[in-house]
N, C-alpha and C. Protein backbone atom coordinates (compact mmCIF):
# COMPACT_ATOMS: atom_id res chain seq x y z
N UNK A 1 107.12 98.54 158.28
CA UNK A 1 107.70 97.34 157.68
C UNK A 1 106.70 96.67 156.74
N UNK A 2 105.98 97.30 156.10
CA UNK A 2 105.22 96.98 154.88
C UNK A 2 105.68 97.03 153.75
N UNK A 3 105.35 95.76 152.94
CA UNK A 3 105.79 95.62 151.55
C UNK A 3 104.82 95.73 150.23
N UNK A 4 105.24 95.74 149.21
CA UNK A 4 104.20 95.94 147.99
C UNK A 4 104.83 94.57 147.00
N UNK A 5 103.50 93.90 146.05
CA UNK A 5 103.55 93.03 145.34
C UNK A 5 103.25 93.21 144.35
N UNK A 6 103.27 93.54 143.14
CA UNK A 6 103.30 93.85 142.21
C UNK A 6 103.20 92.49 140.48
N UNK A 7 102.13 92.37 140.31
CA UNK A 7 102.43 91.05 139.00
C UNK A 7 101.31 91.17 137.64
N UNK A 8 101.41 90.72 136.74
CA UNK A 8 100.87 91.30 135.15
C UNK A 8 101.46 89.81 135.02
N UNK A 9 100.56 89.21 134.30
CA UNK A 9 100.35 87.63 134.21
C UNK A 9 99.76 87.69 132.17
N UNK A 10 99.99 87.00 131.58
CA UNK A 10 99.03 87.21 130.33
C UNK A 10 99.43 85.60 130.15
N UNK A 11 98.16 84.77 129.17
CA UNK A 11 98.15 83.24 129.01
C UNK A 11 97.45 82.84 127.63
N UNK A 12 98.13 82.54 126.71
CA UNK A 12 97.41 82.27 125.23
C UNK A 12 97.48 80.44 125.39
N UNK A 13 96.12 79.94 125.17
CA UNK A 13 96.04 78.32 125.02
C UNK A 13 95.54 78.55 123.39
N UNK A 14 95.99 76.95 123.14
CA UNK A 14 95.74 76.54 121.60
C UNK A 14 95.16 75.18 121.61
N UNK A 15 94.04 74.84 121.23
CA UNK A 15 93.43 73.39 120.69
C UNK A 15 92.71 73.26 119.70
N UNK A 16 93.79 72.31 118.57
CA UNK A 16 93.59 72.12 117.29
C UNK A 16 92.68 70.81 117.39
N UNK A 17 91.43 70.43 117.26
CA UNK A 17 90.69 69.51 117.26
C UNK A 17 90.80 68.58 118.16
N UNK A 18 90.81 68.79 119.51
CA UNK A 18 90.90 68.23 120.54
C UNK A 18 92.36 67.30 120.61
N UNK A 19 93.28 67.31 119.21
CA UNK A 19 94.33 66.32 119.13
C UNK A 19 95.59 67.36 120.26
N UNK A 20 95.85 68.28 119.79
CA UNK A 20 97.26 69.03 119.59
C UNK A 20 97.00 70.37 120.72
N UNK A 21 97.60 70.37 121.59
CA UNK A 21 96.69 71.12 122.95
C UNK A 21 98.27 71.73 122.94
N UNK A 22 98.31 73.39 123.12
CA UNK A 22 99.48 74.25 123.96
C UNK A 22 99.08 75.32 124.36
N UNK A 23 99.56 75.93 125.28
CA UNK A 23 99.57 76.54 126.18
C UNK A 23 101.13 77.19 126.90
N UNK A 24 100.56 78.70 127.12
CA UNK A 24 102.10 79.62 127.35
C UNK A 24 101.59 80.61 128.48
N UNK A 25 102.29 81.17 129.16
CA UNK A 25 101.94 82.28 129.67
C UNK A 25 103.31 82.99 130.42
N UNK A 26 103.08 84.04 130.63
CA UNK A 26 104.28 84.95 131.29
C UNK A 26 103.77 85.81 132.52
N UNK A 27 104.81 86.02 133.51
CA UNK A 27 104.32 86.55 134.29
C UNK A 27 105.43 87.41 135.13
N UNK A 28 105.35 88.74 135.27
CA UNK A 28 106.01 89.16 135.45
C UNK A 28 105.82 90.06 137.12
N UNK A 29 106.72 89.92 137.80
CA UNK A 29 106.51 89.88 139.48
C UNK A 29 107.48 91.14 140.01
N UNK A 30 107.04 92.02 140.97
CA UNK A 30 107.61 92.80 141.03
C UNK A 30 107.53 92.63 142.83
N UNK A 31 108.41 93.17 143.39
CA UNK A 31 108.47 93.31 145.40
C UNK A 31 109.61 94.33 145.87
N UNK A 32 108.65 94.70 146.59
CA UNK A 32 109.43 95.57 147.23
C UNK A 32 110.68 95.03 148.49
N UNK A 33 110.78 93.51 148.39
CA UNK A 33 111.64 92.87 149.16
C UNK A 33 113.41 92.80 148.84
N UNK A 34 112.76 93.50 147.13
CA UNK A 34 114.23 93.45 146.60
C UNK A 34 114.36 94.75 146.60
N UNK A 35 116.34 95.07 146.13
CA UNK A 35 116.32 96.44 145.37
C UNK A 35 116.18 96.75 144.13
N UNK A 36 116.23 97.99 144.40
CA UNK A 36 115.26 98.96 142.98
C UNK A 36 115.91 97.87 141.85
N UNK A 37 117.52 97.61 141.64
CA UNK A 37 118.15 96.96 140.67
C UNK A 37 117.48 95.81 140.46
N UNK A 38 117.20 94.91 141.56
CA UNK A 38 116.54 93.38 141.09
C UNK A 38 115.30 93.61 141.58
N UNK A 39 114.13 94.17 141.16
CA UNK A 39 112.98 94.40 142.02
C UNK A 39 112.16 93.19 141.14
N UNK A 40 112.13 93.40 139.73
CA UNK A 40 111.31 92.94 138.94
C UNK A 40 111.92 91.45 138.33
N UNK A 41 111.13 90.71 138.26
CA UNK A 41 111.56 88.80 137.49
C UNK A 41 110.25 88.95 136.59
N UNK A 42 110.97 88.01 135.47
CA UNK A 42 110.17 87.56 134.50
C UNK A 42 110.06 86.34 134.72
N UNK A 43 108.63 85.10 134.70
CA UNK A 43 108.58 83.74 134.68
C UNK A 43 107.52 83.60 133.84
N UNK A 44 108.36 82.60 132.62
CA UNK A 44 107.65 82.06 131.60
C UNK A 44 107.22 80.30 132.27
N UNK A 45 105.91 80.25 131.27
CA UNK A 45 106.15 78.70 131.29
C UNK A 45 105.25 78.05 129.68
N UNK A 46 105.63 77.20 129.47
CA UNK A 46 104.66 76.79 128.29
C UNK A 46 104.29 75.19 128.19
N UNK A 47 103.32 74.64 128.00
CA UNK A 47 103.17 73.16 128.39
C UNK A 47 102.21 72.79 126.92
N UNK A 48 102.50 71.51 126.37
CA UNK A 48 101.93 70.78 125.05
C UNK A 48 101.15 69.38 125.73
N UNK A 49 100.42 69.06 124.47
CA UNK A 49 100.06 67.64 124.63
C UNK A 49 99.71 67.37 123.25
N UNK A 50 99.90 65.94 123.27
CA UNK A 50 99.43 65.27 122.12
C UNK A 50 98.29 64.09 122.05
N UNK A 51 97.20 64.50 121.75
CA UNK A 51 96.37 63.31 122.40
C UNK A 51 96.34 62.28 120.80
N UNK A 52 96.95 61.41 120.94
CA UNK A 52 97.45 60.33 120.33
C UNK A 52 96.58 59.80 119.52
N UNK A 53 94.77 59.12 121.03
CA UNK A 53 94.13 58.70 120.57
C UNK A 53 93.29 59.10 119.61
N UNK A 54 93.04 60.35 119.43
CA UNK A 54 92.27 61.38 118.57
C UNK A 54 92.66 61.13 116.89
N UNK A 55 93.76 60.56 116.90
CA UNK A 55 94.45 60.29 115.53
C UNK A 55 93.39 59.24 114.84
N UNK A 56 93.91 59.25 113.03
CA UNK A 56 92.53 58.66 112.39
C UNK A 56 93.74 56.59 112.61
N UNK A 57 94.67 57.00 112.88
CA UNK A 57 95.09 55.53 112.65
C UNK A 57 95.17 54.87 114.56
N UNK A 58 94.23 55.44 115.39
CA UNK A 58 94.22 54.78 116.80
C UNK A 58 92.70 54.71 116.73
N UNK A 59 91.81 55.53 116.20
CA UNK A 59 90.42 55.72 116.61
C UNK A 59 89.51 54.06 116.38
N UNK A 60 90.39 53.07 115.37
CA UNK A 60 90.26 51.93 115.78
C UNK A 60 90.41 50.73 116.63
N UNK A 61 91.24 51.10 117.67
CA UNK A 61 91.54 50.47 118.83
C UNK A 61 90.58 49.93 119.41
N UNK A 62 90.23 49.28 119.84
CA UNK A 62 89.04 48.05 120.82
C UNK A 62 89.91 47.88 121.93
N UNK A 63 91.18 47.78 122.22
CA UNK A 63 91.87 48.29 123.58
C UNK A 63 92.35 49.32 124.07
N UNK A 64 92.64 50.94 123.58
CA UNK A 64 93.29 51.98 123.87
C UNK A 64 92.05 52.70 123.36
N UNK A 65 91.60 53.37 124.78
CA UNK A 65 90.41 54.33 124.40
C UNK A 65 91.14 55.60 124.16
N UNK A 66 91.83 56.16 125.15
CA UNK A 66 92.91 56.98 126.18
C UNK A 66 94.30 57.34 125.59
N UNK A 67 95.25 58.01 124.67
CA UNK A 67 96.27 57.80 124.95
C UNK A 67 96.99 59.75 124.65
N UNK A 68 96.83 60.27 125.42
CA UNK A 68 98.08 61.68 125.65
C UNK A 68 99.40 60.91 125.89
N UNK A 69 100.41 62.21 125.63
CA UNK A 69 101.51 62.40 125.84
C UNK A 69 101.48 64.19 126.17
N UNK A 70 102.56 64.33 126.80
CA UNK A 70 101.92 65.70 127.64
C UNK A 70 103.35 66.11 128.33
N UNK A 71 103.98 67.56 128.16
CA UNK A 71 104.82 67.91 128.94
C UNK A 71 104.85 69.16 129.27
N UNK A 72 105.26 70.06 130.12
CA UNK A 72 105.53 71.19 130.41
C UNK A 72 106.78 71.68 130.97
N UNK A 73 107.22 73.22 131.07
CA UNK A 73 108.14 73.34 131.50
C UNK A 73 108.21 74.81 131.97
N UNK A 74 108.24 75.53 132.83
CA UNK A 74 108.25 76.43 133.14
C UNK A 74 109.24 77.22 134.35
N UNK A 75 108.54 78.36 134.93
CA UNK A 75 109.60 78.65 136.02
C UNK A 75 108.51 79.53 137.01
N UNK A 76 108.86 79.48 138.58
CA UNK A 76 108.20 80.43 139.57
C UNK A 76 109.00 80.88 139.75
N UNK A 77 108.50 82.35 141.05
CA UNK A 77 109.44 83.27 142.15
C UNK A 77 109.05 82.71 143.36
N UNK A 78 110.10 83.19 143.99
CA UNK A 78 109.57 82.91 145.69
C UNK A 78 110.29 84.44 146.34
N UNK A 79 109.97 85.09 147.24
CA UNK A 79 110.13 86.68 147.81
C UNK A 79 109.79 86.10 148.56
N UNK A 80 109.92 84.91 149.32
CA UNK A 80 109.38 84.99 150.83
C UNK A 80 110.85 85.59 152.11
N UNK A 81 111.05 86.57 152.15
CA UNK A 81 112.41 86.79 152.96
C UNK A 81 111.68 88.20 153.82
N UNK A 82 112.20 88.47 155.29
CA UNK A 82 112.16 89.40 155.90
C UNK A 82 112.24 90.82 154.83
N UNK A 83 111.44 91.46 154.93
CA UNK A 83 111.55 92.82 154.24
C UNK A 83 112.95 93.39 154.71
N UNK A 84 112.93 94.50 153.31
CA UNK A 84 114.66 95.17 153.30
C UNK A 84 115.58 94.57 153.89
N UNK A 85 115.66 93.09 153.79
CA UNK A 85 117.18 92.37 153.26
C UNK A 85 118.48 92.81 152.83
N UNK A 86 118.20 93.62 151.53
CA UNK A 86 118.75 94.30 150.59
C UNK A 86 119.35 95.46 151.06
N UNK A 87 119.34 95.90 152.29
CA UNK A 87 119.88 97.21 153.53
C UNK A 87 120.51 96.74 154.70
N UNK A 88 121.52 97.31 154.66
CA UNK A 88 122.31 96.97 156.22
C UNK A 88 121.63 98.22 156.91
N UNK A 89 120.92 97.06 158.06
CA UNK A 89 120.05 97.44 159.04
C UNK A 89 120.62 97.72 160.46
N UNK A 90 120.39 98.31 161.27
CA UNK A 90 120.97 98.27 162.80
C UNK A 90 120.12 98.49 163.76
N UNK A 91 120.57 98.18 165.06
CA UNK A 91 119.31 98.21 166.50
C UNK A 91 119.78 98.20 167.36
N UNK A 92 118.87 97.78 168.60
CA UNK A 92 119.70 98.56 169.80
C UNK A 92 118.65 97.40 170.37
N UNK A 93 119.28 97.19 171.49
CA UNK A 93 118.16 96.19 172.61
C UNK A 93 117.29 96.92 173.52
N UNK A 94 117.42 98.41 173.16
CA UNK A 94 116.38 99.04 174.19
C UNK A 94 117.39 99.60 175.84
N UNK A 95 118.30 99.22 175.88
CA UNK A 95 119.14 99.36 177.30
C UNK A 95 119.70 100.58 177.27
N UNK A 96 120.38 100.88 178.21
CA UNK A 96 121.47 101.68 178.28
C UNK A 96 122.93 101.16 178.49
N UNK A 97 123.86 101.61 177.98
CA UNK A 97 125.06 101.01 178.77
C UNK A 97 125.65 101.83 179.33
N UNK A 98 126.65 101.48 180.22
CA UNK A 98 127.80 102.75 180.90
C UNK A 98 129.44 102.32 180.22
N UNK A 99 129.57 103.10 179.48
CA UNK A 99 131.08 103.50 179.04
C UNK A 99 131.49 104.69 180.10
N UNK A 100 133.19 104.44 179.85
CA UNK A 100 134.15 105.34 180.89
C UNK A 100 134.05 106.21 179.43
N UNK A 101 133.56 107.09 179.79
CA UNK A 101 134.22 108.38 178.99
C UNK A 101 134.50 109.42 179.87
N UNK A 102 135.93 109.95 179.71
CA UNK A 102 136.40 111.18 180.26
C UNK A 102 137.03 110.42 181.32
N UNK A 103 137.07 109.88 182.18
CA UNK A 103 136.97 109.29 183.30
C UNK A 103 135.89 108.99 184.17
N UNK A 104 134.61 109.06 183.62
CA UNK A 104 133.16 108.79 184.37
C UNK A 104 132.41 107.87 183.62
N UNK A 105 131.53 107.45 183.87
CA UNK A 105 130.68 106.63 183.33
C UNK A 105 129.71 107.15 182.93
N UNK A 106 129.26 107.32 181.30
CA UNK A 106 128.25 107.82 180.79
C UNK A 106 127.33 106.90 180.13
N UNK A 107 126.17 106.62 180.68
CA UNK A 107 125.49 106.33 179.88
C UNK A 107 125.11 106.74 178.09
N UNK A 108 125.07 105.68 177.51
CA UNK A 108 125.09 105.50 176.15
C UNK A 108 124.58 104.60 175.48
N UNK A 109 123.70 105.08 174.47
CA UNK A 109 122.95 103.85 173.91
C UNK A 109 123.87 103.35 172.87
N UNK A 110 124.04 101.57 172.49
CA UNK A 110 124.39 101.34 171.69
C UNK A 110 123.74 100.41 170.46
N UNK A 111 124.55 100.67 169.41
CA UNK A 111 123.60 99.96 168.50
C UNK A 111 124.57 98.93 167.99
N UNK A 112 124.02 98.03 166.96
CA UNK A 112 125.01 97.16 166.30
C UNK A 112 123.83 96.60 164.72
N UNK A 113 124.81 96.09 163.95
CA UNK A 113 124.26 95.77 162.89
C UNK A 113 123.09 94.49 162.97
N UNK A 114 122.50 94.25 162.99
CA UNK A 114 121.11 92.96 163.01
C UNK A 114 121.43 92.48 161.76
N UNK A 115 121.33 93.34 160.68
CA UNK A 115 121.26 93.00 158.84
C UNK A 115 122.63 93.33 158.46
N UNK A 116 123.21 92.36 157.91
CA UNK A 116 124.23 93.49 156.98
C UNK A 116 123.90 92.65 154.84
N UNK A 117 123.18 94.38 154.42
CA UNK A 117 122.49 94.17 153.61
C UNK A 117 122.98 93.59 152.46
N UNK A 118 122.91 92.88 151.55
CA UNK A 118 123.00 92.52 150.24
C UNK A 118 122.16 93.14 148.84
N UNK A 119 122.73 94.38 148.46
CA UNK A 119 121.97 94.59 147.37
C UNK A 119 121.94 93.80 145.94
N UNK A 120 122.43 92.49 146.55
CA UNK A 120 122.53 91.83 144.69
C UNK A 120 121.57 90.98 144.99
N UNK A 121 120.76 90.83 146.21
CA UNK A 121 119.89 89.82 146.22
C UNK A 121 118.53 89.83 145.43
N UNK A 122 118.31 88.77 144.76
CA UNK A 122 116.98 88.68 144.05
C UNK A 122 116.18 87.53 144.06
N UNK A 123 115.18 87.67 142.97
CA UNK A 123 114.29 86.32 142.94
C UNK A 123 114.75 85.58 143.56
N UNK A 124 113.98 84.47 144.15
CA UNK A 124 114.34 82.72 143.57
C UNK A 124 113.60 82.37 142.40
N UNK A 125 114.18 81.54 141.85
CA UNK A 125 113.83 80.89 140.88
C UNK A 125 113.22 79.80 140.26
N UNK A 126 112.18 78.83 140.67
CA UNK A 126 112.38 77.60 140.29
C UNK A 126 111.49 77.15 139.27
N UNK A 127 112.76 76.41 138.85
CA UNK A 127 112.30 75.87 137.16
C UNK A 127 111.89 74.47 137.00
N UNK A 128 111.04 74.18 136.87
CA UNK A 128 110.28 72.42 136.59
C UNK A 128 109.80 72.22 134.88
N UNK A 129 110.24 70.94 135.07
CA UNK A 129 109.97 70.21 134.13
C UNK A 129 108.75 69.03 134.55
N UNK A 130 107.97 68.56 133.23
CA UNK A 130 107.06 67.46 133.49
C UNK A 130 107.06 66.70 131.85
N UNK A 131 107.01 65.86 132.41
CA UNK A 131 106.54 64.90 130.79
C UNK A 131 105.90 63.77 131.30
N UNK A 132 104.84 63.74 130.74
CA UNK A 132 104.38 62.08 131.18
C UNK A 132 103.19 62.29 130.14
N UNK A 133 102.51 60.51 130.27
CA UNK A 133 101.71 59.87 129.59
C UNK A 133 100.47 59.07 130.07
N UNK A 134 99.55 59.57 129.67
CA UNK A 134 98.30 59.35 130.10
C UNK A 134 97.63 58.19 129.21
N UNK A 135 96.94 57.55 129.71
CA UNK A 135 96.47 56.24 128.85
C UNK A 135 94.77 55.71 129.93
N UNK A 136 94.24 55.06 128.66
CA UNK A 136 92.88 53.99 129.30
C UNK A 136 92.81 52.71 128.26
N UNK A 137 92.29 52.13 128.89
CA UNK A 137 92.47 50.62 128.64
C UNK A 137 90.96 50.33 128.55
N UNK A 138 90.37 49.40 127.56
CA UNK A 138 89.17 48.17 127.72
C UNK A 138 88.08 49.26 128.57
N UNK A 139 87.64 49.39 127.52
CA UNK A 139 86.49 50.80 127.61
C UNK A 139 86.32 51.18 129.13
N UNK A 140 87.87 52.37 129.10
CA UNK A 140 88.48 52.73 130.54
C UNK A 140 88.14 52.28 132.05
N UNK A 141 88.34 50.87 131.34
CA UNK A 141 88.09 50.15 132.89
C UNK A 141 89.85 49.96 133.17
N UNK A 142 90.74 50.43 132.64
CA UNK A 142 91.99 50.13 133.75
C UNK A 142 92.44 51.74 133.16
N UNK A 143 93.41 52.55 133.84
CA UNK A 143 93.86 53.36 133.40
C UNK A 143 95.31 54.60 134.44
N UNK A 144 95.90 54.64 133.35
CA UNK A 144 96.94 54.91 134.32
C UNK A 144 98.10 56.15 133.40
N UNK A 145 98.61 56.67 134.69
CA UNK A 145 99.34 58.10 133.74
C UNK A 145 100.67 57.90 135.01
N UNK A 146 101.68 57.94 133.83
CA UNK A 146 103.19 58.02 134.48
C UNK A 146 103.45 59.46 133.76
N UNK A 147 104.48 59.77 135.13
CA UNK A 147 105.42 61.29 134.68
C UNK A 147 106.85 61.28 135.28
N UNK A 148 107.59 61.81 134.31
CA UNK A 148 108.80 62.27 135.13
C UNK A 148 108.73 64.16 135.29
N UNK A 149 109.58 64.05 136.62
CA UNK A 149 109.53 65.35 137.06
C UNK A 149 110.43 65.62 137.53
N UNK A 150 111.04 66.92 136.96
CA UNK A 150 112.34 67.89 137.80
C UNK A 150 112.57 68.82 137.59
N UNK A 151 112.74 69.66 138.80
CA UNK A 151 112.62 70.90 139.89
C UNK A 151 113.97 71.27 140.57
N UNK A 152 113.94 72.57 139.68
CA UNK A 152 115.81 73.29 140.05
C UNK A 152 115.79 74.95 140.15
N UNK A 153 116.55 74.88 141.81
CA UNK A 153 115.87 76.00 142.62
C UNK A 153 117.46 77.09 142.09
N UNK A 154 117.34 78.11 141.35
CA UNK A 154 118.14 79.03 141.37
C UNK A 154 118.30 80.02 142.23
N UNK A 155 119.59 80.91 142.86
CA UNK A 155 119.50 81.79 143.71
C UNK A 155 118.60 81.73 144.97
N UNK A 156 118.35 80.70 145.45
CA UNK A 156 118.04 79.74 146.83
C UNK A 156 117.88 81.12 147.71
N UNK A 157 116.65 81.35 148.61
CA UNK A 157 116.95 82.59 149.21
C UNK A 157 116.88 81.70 150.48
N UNK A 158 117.37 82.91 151.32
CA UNK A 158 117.79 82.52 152.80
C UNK A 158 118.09 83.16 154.01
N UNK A 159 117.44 83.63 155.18
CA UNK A 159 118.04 84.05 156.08
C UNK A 159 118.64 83.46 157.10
N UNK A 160 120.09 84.45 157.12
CA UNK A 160 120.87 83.81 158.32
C UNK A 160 121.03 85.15 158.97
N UNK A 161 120.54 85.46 160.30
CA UNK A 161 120.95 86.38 161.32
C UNK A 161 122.67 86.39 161.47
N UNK A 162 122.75 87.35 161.75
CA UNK A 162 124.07 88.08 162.35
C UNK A 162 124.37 87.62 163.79
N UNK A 163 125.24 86.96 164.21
CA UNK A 163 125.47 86.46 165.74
C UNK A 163 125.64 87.97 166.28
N UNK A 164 125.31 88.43 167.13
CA UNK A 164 125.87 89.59 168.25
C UNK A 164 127.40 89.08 168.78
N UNK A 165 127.77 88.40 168.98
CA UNK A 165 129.11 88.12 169.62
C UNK A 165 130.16 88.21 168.45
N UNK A 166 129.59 88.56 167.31
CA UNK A 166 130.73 88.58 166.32
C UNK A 166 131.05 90.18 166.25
N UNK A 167 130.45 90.78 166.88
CA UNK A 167 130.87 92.28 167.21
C UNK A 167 130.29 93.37 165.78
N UNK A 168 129.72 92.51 164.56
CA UNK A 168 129.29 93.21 163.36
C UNK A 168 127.77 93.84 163.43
């Protein structure tokens, strides 16, 4: 019940005179948790800033030492799920049972499904956003950075066991 992880990551940053800051990268994830069909996800992300204060019409300020603006946006995986998911699995509790066969009682092992597999299952997904603004005040004796943030989970993974009493 061993799995393989598989990922190739590449990241180009850009800073144009300390003003104009970006940054990208891709990353591409491979597991053996999925099937062969969904094995592999691509997750981009790319994030900017603008440092404000660096400009020739702020560099006179006597109150704003400090001032970015700054956002990003990207996406992760998550594979955290019991290996081979993706296979209807079966087991046995180790017992014997006695069925009437013939008219006698024969011992017989039985099995029943534990997994019943999903081969469309893949990644999760989650995609975040950030934007916020960074600032300093009165030769950065006060200083303070607000952000908004939001985080949206696609294809949500999940295990739910198979009840035994449902006979599957």
């Amino acid at each position: 019940t061993t799995f393989a992880l598989m990922s190739y990551i590449g990241r180009l940053s850009y800073d144009y005179k300390g003003k104009y800051l970006l940054s990208g990268s891709v990353r591409r994830d491979g597991s053996t948790k999925f099937g062969p069909k969904n094995r592999y996800a691509v997750f981009p992300a790319v994030s900017a800033a603008w440092r404000v204060s660096e400009e020739d019409f702020m560099k006179s300020s006597n109150i704003i030492n400090d001032l970015k603006l700054r956002g990003s946006y990207g996406s992760v995986g998550n594979q955290n799920i019991p290996n081979f998911k993706y296979l209807t699995t079966y087991s046995n509790d180790g017992g014997t049972y006695q069925y009437v066969v013939g008219g006698s009682r024969t011992p017989q092992n039985a099995y029943y499904a534990d997994n019943i597999g999903d081969s469309s299952i893949r990644w999760e997904k989650s995609t975040q956003m950030n934007i916020g603004v960074d600032a300093a005040f009165l030769n950065n004796k006060f200083t303070f950075s607000v952000d908004y943030y939001n985080k949206k989970i696609n294809d949500m993974l999940g295990f739910f066991p198979v009840p035994q009493y449902t006979g599957v």
